[in-house]
Protein backbone atom coordinates (compact mmCIF):
# COMPACT_ATOMS: atom_id res chain seq x y z
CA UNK A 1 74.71 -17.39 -98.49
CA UNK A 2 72.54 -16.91 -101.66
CA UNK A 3 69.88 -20.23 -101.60
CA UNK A 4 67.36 -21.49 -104.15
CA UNK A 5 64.95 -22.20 -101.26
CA UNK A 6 63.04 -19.10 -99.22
CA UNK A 7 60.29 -20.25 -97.14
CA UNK A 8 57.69 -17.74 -95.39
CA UNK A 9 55.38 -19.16 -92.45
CA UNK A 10 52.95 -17.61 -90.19
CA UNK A 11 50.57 -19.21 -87.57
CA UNK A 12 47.27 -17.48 -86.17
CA UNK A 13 44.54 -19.20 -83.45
CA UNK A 14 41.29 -17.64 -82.17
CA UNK A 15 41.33 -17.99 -78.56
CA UNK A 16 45.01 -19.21 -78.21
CA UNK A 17 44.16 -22.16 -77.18
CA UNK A 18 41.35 -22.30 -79.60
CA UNK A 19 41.07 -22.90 -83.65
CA UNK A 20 43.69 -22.37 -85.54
CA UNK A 21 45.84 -22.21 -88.94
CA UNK A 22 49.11 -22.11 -89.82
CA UNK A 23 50.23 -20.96 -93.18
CA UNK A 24 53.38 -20.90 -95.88
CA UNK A 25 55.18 -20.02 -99.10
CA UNK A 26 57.46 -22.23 -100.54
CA UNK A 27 59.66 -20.56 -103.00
CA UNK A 28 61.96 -22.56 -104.92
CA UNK A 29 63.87 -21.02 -107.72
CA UNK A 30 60.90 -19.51 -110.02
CA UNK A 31 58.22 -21.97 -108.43
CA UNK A 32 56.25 -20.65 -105.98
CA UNK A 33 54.12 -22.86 -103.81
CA UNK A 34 51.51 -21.98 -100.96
CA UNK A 35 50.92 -24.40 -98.14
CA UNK A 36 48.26 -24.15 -94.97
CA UNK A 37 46.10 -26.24 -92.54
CA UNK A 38 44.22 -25.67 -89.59
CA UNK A 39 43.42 -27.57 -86.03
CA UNK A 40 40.10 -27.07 -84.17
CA UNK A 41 41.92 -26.78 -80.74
CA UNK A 42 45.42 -25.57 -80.51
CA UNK A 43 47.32 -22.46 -79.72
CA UNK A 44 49.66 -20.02 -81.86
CA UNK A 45 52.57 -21.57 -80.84
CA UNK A 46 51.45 -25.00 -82.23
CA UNK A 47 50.43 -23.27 -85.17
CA UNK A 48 53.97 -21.29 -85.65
CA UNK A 49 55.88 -24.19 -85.34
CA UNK A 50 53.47 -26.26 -87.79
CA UNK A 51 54.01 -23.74 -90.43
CA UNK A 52 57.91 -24.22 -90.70
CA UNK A 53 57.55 -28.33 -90.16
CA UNK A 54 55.37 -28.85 -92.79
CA UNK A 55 57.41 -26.42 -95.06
CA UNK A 56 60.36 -27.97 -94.48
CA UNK A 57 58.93 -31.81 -95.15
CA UNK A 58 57.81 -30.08 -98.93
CA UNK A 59 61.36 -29.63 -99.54
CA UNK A 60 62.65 -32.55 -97.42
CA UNK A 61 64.52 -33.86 -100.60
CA UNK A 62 66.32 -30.98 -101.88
CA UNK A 63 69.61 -30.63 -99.97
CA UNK A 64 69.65 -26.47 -100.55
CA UNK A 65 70.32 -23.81 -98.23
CA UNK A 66 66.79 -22.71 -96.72
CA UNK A 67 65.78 -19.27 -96.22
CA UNK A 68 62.46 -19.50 -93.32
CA UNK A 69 61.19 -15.84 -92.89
CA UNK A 70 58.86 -15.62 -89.85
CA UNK A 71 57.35 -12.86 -87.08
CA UNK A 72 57.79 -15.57 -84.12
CA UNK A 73 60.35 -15.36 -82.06
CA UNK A 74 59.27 -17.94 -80.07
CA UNK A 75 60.12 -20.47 -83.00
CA UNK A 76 63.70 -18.45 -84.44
CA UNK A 77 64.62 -17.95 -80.51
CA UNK A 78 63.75 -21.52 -80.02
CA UNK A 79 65.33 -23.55 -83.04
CA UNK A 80 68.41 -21.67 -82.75
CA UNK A 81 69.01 -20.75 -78.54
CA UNK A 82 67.14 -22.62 -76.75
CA UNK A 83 66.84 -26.07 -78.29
CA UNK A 84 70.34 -27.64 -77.63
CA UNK A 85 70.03 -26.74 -73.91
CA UNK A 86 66.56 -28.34 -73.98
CA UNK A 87 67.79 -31.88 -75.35
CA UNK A 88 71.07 -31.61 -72.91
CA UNK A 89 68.18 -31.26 -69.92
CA UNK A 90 65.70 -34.08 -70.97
CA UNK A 91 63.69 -32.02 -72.40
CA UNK A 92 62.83 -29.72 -69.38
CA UNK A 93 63.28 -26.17 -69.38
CA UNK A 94 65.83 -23.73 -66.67
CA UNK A 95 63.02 -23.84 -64.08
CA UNK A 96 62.59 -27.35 -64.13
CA UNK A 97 59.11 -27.78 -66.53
CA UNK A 98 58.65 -29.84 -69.12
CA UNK A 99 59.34 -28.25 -72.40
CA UNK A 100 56.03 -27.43 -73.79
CA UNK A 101 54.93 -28.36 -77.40
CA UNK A 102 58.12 -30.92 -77.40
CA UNK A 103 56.27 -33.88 -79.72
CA UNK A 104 56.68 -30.40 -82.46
CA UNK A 105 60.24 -29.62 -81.46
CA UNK A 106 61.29 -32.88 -81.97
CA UNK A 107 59.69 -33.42 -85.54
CA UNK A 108 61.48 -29.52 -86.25
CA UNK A 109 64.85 -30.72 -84.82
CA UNK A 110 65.07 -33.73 -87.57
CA UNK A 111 64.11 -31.58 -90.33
CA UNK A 112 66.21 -28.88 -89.27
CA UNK A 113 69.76 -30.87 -89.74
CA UNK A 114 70.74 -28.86 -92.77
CA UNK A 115 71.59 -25.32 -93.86
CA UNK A 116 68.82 -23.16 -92.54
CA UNK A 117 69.20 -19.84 -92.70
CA UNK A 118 66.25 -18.02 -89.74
CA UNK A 119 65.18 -14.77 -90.60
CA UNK A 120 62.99 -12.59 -88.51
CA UNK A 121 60.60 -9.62 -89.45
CA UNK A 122 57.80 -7.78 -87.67
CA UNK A 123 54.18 -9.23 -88.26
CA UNK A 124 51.43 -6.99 -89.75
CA UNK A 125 53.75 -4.20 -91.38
CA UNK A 126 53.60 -4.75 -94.78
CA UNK A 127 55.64 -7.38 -95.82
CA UNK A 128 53.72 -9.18 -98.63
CA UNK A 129 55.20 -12.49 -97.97
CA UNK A 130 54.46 -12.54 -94.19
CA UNK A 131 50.91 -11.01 -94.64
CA UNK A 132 49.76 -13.48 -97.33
CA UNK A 133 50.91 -16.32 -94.66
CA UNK A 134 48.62 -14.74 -92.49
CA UNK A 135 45.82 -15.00 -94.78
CA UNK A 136 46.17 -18.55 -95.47
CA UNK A 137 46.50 -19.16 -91.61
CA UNK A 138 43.59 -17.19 -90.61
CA UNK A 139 41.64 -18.59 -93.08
CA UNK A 140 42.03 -22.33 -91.83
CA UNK A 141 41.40 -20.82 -88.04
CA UNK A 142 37.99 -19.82 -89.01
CA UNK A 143 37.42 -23.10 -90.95
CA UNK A 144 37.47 -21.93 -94.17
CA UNK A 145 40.06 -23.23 -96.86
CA UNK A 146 41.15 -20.59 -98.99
CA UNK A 147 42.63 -20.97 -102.83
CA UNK A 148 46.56 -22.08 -102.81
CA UNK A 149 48.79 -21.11 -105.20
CA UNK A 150 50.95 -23.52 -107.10
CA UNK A 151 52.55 -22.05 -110.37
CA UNK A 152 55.33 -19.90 -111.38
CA UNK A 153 56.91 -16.93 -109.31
CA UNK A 154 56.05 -14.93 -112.95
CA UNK A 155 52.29 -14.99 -112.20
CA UNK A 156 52.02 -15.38 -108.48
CA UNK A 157 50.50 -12.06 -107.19
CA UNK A 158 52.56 -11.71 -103.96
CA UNK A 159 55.79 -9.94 -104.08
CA UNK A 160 58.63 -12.15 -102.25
CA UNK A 161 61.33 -9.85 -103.32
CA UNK A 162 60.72 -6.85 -101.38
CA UNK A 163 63.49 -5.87 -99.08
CA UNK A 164 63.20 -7.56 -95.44
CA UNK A 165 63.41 -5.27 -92.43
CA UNK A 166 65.13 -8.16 -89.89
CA UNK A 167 64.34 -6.98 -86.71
CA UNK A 168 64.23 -9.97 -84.53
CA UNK A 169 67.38 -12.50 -83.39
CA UNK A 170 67.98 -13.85 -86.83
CA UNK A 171 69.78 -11.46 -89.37
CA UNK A 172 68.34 -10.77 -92.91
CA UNK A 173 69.48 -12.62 -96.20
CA UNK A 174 71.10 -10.30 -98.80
CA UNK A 175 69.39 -9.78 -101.75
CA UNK A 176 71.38 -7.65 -103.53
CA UNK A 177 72.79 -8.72 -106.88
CA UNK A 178 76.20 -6.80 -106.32
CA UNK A 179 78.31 -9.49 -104.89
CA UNK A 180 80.91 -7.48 -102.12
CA UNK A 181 84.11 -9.06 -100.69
CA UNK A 182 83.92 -9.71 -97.11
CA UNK A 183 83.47 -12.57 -94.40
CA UNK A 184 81.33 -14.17 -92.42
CA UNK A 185 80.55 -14.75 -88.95
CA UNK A 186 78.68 -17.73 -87.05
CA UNK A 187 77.00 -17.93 -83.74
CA UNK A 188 76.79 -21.69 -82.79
CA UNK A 189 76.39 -23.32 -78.73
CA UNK A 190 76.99 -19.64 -77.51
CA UNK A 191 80.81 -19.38 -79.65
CA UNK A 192 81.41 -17.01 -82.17
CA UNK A 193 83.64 -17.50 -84.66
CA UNK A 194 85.11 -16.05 -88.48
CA UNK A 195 85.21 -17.16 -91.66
CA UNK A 196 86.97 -16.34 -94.64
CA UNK A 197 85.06 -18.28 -96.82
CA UNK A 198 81.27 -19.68 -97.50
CA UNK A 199 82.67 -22.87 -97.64
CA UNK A 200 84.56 -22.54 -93.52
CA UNK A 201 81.11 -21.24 -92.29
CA UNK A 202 79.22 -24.00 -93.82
CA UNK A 203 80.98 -26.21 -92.36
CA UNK A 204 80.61 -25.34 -88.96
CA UNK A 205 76.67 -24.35 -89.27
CA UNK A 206 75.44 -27.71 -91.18
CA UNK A 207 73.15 -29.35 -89.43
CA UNK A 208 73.58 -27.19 -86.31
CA UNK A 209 71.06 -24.33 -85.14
CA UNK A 210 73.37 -21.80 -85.76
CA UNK A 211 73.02 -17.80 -86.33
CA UNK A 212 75.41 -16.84 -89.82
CA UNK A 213 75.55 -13.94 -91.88
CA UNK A 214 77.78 -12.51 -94.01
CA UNK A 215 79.38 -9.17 -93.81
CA UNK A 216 81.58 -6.24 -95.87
CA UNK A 217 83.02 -3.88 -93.40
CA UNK A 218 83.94 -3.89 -89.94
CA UNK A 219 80.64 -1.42 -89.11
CA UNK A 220 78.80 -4.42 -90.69
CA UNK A 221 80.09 -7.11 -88.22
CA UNK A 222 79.78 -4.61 -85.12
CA UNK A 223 75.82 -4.09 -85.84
CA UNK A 224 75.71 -7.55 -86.47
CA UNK A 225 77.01 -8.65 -83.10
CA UNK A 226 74.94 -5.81 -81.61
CA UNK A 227 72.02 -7.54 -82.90
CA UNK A 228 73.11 -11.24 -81.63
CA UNK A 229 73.59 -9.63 -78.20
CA UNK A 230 77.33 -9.68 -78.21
CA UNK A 231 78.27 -6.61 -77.87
């Protein structure tokens, strides 16, 4: 499930609705990028969902599996649960509303047909990637536009391979270099099904919203379904 592409996001407003910033890292292979913008009157949300988009349209050319590391749940729980049923109802949500924030939805649905790979970790503990996001994205909410990195991962001052903690509904990427046998399992329209290969899950998850992982032992799969809520 190894991919040359990791993308980290992060979104921040003053106010909420208010003035706000998203930021992102776009890591691809040993060239690190960082990305950010603000809006004088928006909300978090906006600015969550901003930060992936615009990530995404950078490497809008390179076919790749993606890696997007984020703290919002609203945006994994809502590219990868809630979307399909969203589209299927017009666009309105179980009670009836109108989805909110839909006009950013849509533009993340189109760039989101390919191998993406959503990966969740807790904001404000630690995690250099996530923080730096932060920095960016708070920087544009107060109307200031801080320095952006473009250059080699070698010099970049931000470590991006520090273990990730994945805490949220989207299991963590492996990063360790010791290749294990084992299998892997997809979560796709509510079915979950194995594979015996990379090759079997990619094919089912391509261009779907799909939850995937990969997994050694059979204590591996049950805390992964634990975490999907299917136990």
């Amino acid at each position: 499930m190894e991919g040359p592409i990791t993308i980290h996001t992060d979104g921040a407003c003053s106010g909420n609705p208010g003035p706000g910033g998203w930021g992102a890292i776009v890591q691809v292979e040993s060239h690190v990028r960082e990305l950010g913008g603000g809006s004088p009157q928006t909300t978090n949300n906006r600015m969550e969902l901003l930060a992936a988009i615009e990530a995404l349209r950078s490497v809008a050319d390179q076919p790749d599996l993606v890696e997007i590391i984020t703290d919002s749940t609203y945006l994994i729980s809502g590219i990868t649960r809630w979307l399909s049923g969203w589209k299927r109802k017009g666009w309105t949500r179980i009670d009836g509303e109108a989805v909110v924030n839909r006009d950013l939805w849509e533009a993340l649905d189109r760039l989101a047909a390919r191998p993406i790979h959503w990966t969740h970790v807790r904001g404000h503990q630690g995690h250099q990637g996530n923080s730096r996001c932060d920095e960016i994205a708070v920087a544009f909410s107060h109307g200031k536009t801080p320095a952006l990195y473009d250059g080699p991962v070698s010099d970049y001052s931000v470590d991006l391979s520090a273990p990730i903690a994945s805490t949220g509904p989207s299991p963590k990427k492996r990063r360790s270099g010791n290749k294990k046998a084992g299998w892997y399992m997809s979560l796709l329209n509510g079915k979950l099904e194995k594979h015996l290969t990379w090759a079997e899950c990619q094919n089912r998850v391509i261009h779907q919203p799909a939850l995937f992982k990969k997994v050694s032992t059979v204590e591996e799969e049950t805390l992964l379904l634990k975490k999907w809520g299917l136990s």
